[in-house]
C-alpha atoms as a PDB file:
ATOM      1  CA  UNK A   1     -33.790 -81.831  54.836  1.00  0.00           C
ATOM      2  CA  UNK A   2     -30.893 -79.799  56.330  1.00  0.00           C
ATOM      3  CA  UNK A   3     -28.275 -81.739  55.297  1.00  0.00           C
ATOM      4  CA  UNK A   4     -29.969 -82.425  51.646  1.00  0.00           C
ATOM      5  CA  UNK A   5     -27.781 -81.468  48.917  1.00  0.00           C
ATOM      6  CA  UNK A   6     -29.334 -80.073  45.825  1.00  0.00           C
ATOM      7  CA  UNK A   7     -27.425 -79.049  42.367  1.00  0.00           C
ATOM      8  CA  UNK A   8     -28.777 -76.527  40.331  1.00  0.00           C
ATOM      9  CA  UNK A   9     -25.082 -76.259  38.162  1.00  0.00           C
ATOM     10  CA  UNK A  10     -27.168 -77.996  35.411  1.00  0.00           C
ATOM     11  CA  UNK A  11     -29.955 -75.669  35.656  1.00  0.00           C
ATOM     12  CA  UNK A  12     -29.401 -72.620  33.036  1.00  0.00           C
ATOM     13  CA  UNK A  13     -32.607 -71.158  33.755  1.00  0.00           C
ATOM     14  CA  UNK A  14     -33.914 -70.406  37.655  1.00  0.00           C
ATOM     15  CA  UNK A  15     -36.673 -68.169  36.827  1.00  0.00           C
ATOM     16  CA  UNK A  16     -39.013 -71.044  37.259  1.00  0.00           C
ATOM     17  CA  UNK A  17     -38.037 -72.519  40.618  1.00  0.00           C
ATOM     18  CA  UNK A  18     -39.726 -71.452  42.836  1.00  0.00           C
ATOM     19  CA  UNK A  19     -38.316 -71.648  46.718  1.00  0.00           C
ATOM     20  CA  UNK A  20     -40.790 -71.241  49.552  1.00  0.00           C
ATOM     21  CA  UNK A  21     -39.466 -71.223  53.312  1.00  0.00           C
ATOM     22  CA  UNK A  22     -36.064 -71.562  52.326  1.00  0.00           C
ATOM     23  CA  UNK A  23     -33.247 -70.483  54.244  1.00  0.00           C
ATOM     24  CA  UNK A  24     -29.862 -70.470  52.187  1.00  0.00           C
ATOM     25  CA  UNK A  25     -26.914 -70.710  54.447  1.00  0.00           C
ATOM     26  CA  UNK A  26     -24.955 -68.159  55.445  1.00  0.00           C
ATOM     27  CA  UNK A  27     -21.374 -66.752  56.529  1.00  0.00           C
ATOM     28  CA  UNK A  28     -20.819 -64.022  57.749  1.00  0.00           C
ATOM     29  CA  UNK A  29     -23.675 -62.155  57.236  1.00  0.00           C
ATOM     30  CA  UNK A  30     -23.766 -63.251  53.093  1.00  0.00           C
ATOM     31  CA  UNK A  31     -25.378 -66.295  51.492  1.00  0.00           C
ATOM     32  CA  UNK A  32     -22.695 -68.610  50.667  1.00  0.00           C
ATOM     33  CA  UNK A  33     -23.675 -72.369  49.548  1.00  0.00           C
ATOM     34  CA  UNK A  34     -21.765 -75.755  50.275  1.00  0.00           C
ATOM     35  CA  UNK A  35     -20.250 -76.160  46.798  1.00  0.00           C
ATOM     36  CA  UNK A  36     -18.535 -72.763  46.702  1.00  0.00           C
ATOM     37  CA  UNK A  37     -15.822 -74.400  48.606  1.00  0.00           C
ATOM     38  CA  UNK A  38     -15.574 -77.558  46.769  1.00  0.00           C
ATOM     39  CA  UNK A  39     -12.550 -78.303  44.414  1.00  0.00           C
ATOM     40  CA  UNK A  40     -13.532 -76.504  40.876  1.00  0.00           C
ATOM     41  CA  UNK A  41     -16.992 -76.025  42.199  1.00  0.00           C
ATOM     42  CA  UNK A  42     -16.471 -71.660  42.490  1.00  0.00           C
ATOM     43  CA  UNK A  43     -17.298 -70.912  38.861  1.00  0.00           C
ATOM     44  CA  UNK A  44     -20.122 -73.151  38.665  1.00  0.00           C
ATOM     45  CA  UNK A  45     -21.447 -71.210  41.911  1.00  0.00           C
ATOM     46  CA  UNK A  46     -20.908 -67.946  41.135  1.00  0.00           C
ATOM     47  CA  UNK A  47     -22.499 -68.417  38.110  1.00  0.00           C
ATOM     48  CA  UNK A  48     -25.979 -69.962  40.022  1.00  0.00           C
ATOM     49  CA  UNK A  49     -25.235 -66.412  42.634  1.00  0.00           C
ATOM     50  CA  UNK A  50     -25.018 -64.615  39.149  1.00  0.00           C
ATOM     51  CA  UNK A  51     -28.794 -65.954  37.790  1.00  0.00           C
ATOM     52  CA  UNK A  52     -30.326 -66.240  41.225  1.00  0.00           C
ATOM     53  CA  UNK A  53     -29.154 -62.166  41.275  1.00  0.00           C
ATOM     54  CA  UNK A  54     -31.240 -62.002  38.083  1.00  0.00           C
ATOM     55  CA  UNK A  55     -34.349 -64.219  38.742  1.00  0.00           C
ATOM     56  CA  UNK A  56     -35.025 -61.580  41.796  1.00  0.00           C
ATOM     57  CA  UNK A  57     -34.099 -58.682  40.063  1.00  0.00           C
ATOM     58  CA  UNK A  58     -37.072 -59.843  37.325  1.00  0.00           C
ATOM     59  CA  UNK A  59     -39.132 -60.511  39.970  1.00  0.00           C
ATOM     60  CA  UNK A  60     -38.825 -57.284  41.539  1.00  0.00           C
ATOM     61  CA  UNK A  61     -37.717 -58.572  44.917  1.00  0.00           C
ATOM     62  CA  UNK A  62     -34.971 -55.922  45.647  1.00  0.00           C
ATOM     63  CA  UNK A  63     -33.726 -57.773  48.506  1.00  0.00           C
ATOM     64  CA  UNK A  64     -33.316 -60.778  47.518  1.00  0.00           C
ATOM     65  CA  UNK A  65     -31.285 -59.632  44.706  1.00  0.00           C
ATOM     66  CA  UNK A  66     -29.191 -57.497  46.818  1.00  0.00           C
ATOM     67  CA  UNK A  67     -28.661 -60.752  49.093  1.00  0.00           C
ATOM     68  CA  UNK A  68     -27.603 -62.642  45.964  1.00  0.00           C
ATOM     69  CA  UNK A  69     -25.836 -59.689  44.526  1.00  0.00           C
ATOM     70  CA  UNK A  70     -23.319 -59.937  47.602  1.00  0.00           C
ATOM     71  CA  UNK A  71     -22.621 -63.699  47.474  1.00  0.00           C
ATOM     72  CA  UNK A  72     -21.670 -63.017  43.519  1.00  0.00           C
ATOM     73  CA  UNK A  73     -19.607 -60.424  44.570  1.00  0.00           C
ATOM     74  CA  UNK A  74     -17.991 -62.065  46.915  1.00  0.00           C
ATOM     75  CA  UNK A  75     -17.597 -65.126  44.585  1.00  0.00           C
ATOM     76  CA  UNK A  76     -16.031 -63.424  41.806  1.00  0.00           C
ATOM     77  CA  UNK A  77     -13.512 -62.029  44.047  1.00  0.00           C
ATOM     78  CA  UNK A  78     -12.643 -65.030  45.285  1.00  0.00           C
ATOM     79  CA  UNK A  79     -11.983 -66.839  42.326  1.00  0.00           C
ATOM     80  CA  UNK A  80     -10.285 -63.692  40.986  1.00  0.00           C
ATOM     81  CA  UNK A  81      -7.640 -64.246  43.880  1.00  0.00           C
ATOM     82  CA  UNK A  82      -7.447 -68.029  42.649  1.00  0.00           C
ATOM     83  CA  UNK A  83      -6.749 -67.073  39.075  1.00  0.00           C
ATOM     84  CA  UNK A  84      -4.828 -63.837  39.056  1.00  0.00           C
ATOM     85  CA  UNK A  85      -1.245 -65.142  38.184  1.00  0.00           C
ATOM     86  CA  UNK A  86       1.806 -62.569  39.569  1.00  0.00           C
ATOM     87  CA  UNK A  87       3.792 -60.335  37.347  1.00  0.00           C
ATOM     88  CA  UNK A  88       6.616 -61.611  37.706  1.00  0.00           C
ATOM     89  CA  UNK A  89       5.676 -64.844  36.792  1.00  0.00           C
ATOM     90  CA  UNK A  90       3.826 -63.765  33.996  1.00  0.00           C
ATOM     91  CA  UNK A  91       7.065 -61.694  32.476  1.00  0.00           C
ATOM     92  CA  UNK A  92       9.424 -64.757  33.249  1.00  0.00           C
ATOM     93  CA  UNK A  93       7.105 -66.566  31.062  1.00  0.00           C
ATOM     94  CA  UNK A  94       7.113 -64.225  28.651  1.00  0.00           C
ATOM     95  CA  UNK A  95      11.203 -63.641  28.769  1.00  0.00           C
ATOM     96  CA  UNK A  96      11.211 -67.353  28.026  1.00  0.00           C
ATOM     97  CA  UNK A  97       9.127 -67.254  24.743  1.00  0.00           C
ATOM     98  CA  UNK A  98      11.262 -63.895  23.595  1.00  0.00           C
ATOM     99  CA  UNK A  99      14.548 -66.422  23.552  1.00  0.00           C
ATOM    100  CA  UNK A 100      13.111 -69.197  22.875  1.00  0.00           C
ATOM    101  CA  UNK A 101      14.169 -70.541  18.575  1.00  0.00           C
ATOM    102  CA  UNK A 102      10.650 -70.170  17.499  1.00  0.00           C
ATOM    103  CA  UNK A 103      10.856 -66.266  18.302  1.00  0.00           C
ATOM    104  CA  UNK A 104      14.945 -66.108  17.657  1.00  0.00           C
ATOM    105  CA  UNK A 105      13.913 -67.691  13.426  1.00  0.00           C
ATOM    106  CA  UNK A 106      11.518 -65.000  13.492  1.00  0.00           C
ATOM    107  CA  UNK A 107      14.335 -62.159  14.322  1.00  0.00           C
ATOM    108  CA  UNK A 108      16.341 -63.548  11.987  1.00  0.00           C
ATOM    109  CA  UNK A 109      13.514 -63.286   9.335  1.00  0.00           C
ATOM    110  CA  UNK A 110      12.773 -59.528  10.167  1.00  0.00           C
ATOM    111  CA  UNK A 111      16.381 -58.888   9.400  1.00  0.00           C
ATOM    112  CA  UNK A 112      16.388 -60.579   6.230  1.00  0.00           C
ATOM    113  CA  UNK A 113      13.255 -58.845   5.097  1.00  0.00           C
ATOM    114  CA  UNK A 114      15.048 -55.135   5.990  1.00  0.00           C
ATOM    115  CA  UNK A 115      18.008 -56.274   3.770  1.00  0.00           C
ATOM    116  CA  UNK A 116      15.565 -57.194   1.080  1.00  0.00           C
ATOM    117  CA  UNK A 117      13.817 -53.606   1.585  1.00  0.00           C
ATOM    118  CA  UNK A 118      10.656 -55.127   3.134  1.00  0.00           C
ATOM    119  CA  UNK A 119      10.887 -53.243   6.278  1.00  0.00           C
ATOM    120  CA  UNK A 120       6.613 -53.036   6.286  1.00  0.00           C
ATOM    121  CA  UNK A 121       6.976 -57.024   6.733  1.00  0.00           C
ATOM    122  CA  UNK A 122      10.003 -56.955   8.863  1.00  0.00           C
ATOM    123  CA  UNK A 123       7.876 -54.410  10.856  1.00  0.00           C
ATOM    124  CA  UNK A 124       4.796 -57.178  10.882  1.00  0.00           C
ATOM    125  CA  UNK A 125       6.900 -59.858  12.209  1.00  0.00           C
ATOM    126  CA  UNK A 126       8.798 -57.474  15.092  1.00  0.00           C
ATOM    127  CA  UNK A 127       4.547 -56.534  16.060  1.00  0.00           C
ATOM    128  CA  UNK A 128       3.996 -60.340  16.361  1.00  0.00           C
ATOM    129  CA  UNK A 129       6.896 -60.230  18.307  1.00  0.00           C
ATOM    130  CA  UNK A 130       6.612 -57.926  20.995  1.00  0.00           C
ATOM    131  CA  UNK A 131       2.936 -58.586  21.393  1.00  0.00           C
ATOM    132  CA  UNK A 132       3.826 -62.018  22.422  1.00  0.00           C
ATOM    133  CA  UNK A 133       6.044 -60.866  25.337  1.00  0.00           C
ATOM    134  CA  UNK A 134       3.284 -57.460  25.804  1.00  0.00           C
ATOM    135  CA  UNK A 135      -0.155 -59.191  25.448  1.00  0.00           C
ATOM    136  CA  UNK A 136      -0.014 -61.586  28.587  1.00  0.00           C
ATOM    137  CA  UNK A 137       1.678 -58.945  30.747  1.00  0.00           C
ATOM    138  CA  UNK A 138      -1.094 -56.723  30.300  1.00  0.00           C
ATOM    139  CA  UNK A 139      -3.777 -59.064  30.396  1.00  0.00           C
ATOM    140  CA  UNK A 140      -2.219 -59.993  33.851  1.00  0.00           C
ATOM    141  CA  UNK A 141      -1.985 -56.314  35.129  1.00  0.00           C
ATOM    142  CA  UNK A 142      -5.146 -55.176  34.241  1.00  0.00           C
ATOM    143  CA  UNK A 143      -6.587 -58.344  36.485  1.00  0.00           C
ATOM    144  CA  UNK A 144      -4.671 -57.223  38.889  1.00  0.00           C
ATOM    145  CA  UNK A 145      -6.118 -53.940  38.842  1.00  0.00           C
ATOM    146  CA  UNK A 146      -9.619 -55.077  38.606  1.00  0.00           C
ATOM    147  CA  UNK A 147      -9.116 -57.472  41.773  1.00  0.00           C
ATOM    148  CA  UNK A 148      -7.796 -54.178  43.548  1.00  0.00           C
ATOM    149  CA  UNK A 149     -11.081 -52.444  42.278  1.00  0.00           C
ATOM    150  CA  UNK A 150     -13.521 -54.855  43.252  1.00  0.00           C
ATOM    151  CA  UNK A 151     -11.589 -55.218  46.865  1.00  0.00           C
ATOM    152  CA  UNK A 152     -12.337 -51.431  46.859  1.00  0.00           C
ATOM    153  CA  UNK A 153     -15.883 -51.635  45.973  1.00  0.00           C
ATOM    154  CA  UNK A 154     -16.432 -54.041  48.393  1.00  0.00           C
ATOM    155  CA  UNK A 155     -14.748 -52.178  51.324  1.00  0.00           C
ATOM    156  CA  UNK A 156     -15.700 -48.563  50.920  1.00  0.00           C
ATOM    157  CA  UNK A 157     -19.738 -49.576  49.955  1.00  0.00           C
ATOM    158  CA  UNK A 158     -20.154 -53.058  50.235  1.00  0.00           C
ATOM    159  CA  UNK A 159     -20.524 -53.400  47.267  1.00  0.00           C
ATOM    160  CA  UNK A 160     -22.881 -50.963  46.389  1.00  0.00           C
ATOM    161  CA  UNK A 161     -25.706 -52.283  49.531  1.00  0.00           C
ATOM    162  CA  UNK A 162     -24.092 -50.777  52.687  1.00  0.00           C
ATOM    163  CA  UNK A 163     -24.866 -46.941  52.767  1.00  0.00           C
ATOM    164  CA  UNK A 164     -23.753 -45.962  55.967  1.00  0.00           C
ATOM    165  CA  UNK A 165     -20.100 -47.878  55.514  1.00  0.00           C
ATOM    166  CA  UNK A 166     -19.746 -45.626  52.331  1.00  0.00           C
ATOM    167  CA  UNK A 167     -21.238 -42.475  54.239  1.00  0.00           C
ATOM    168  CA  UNK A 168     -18.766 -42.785  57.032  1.00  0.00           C
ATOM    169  CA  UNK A 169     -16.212 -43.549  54.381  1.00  0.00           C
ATOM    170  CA  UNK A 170     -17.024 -39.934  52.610  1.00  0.00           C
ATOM    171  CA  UNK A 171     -17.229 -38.521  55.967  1.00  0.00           C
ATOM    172  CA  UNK A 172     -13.452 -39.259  56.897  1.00  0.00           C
ATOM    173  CA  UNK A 173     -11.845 -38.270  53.218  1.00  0.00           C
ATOM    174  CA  UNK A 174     -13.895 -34.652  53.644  1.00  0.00           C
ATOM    175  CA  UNK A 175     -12.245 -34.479  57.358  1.00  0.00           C
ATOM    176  CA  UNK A 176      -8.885 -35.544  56.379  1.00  0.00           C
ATOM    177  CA  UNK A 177      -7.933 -32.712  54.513  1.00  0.00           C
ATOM    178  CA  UNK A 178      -8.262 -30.816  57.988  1.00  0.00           C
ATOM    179  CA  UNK A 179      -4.882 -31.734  59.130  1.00  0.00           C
ATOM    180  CA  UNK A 180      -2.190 -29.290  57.624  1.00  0.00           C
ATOM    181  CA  UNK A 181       0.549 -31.526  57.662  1.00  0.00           C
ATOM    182  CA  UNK A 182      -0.270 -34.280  55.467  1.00  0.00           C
ATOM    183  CA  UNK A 183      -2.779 -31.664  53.199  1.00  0.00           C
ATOM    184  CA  UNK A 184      -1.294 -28.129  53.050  1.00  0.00           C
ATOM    185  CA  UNK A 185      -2.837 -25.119  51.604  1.00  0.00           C
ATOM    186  CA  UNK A 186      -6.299 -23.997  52.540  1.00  0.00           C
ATOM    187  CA  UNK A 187      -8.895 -26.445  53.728  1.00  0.00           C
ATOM    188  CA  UNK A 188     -11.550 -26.058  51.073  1.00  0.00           C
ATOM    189  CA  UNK A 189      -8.966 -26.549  48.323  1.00  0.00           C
ATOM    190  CA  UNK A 190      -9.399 -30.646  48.524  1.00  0.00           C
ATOM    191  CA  UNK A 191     -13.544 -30.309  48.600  1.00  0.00           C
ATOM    192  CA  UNK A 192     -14.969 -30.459  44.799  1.00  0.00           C
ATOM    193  CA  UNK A 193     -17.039 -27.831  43.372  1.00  0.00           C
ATOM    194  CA  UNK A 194     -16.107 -24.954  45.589  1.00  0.00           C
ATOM    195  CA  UNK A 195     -14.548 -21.399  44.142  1.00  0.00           C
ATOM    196  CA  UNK A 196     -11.634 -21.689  46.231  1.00  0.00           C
ATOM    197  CA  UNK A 197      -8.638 -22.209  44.100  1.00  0.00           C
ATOM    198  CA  UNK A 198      -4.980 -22.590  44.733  1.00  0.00           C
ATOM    199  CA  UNK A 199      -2.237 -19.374  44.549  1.00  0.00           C
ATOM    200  CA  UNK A 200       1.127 -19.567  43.382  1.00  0.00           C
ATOM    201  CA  UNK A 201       1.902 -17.972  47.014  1.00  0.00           C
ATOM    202  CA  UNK A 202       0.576 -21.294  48.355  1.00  0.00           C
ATOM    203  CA  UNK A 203       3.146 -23.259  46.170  1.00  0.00           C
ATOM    204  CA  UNK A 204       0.912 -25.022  44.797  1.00  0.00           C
ATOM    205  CA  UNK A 205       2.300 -26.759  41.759  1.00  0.00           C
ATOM    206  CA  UNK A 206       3.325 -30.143  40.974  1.00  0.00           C
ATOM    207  CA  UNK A 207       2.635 -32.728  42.968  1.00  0.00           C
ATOM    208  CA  UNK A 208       0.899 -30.760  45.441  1.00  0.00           C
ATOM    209  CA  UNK A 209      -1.555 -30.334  42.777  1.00  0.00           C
ATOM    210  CA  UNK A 210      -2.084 -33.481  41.682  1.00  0.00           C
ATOM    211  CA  UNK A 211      -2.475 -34.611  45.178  1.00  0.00           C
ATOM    212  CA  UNK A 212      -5.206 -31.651  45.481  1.00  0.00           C
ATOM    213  CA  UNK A 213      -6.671 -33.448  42.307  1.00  0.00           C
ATOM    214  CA  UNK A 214      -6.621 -36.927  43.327  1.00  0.00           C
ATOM    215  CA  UNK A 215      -8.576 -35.999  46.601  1.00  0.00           C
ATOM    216  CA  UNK A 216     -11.404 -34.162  44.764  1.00  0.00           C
ATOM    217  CA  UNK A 217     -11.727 -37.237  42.222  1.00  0.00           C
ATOM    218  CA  UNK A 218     -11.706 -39.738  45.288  1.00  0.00           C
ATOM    219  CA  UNK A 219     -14.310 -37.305  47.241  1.00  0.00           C
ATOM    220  CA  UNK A 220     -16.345 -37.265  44.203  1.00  0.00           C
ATOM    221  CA  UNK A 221     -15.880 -41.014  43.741  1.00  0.00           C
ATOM    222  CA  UNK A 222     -17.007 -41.823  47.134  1.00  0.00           C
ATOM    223  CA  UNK A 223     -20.032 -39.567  46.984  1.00  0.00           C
ATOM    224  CA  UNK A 224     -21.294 -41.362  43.482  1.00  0.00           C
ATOM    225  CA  UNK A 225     -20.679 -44.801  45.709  1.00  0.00           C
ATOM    226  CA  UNK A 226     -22.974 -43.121  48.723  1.00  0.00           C
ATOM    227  CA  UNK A 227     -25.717 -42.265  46.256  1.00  0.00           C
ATOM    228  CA  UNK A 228     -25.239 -45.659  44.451  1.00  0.00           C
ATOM    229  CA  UNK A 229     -26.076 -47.429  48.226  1.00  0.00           C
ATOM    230  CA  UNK A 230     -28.371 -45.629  49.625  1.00  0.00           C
ATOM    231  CA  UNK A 231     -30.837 -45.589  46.371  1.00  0.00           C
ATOM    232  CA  UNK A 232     -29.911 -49.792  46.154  1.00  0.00           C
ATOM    233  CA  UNK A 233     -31.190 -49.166  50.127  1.00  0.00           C
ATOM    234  CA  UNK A 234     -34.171 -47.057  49.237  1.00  0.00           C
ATOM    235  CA  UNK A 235     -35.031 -50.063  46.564  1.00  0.00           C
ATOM    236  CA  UNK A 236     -35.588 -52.725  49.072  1.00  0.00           C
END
């Protein structure tokens, strides 16, 4: 039976199968199956990772749900890669439709409608307008972003199952702010709820506080991400 082959992608509900002495394959360290690979096979798997995560998590196996947690994980950011689209395709696109005739007749019509003195319809076509060039930028940005976030997720906790990575993680941004040139000020001004604030003597204004900001909020972050881990570690 190692080289059987068996589809679950019809299968909507796993909670009844039951496996016994089965060991899923694996790559680097993570459960990954044969079809994830395969041509328009990824969605299909992830979602399989995605119920697999959830049959576990019903039946209270902690680990096997963190096991199948990962390979979703990993799945989703995979086929994020595949369908995140650049921005400056995305805008060329959406240049394109802004001078195309469909959206030039509609101009024209907005400026018809202000000489007639129906600017609150001139107003609704000009909305129409720019949320045809605004809508798919953003929608491709905030992909974008959540790629990034999920990239980070997976390489400062592992995804929310590694404690130690996101211990040694918080370890080196609470360190960091030791070295005076790339943090100045006082030492204990970059470490979250402590007393010591900045002085104007210390020039602290600006950007120099921001970056003081930015460095509690990712300490604090990174904390939240240790607890996260090591209670998902305690669970199993």
């Amino acid at each position: 039976m190692r080289k059987a082959k068996l589809n679950f992608n019809g299968v909507l509900n796993v909670a009844n199968l039951h496996f016994v002495n089965c060991e899923w394959p694996e790559e680097h360290g993570r459960i990954k199956v044969a079809v994830e690979d395969e041509l328009g096979q990824l969605q299909a798997t992830r979602d399989f990772y995605q119920r697999m995560k959830r049959k576990y998590k019903d039946e209270h196996n902690e680990y096997e749900a963190s096991r199948w947690h990962i390979a979703e994980k990993e799945a989703q950011l995979k086929l994020m890669t595949q369908r995140t689209r650049s921005l400056r395709e995305v805008g060329r696109e959406a240049l394109a439709g802004l001078v195309s005739n469909k959206c030039r007749a509609r101009l024209q019509r907005a400026v018809r409608r202000v000489r007639q003195g129906k600017a609150r319809r001139a107003a609704r076509v000009l909305w129409k307008i720019a949320g045809q060039w605004a809508l798919p930028t953003f929608d491709a940005a905030s992909e974008r972003m959540t790629r990034h976030a999920l990239r980070a997720y997976k390489l400062l906790s592992g995804f929310g199952e590694k404690p130690v990575l996101a211990l040694c993680w918080l370890l080196l941004f609470v360190l960091l702010p030791l070295l005076p040139w790339v943090f100045p000020g006082h030492y204990l001004y970059y470490i979250p709820l402590l007393r010591e604030q900045p002085t104007a003597a210390d020039g602290f204004w600006g950007a120099t506080r921001l970056w003081m900001l930015f460095w509690q909020l990712l300490i604090t972050f990174q904390a939240a991400l240790f607890g996260f881990a090591l209670r998902n570690r305690f669970r199993r």
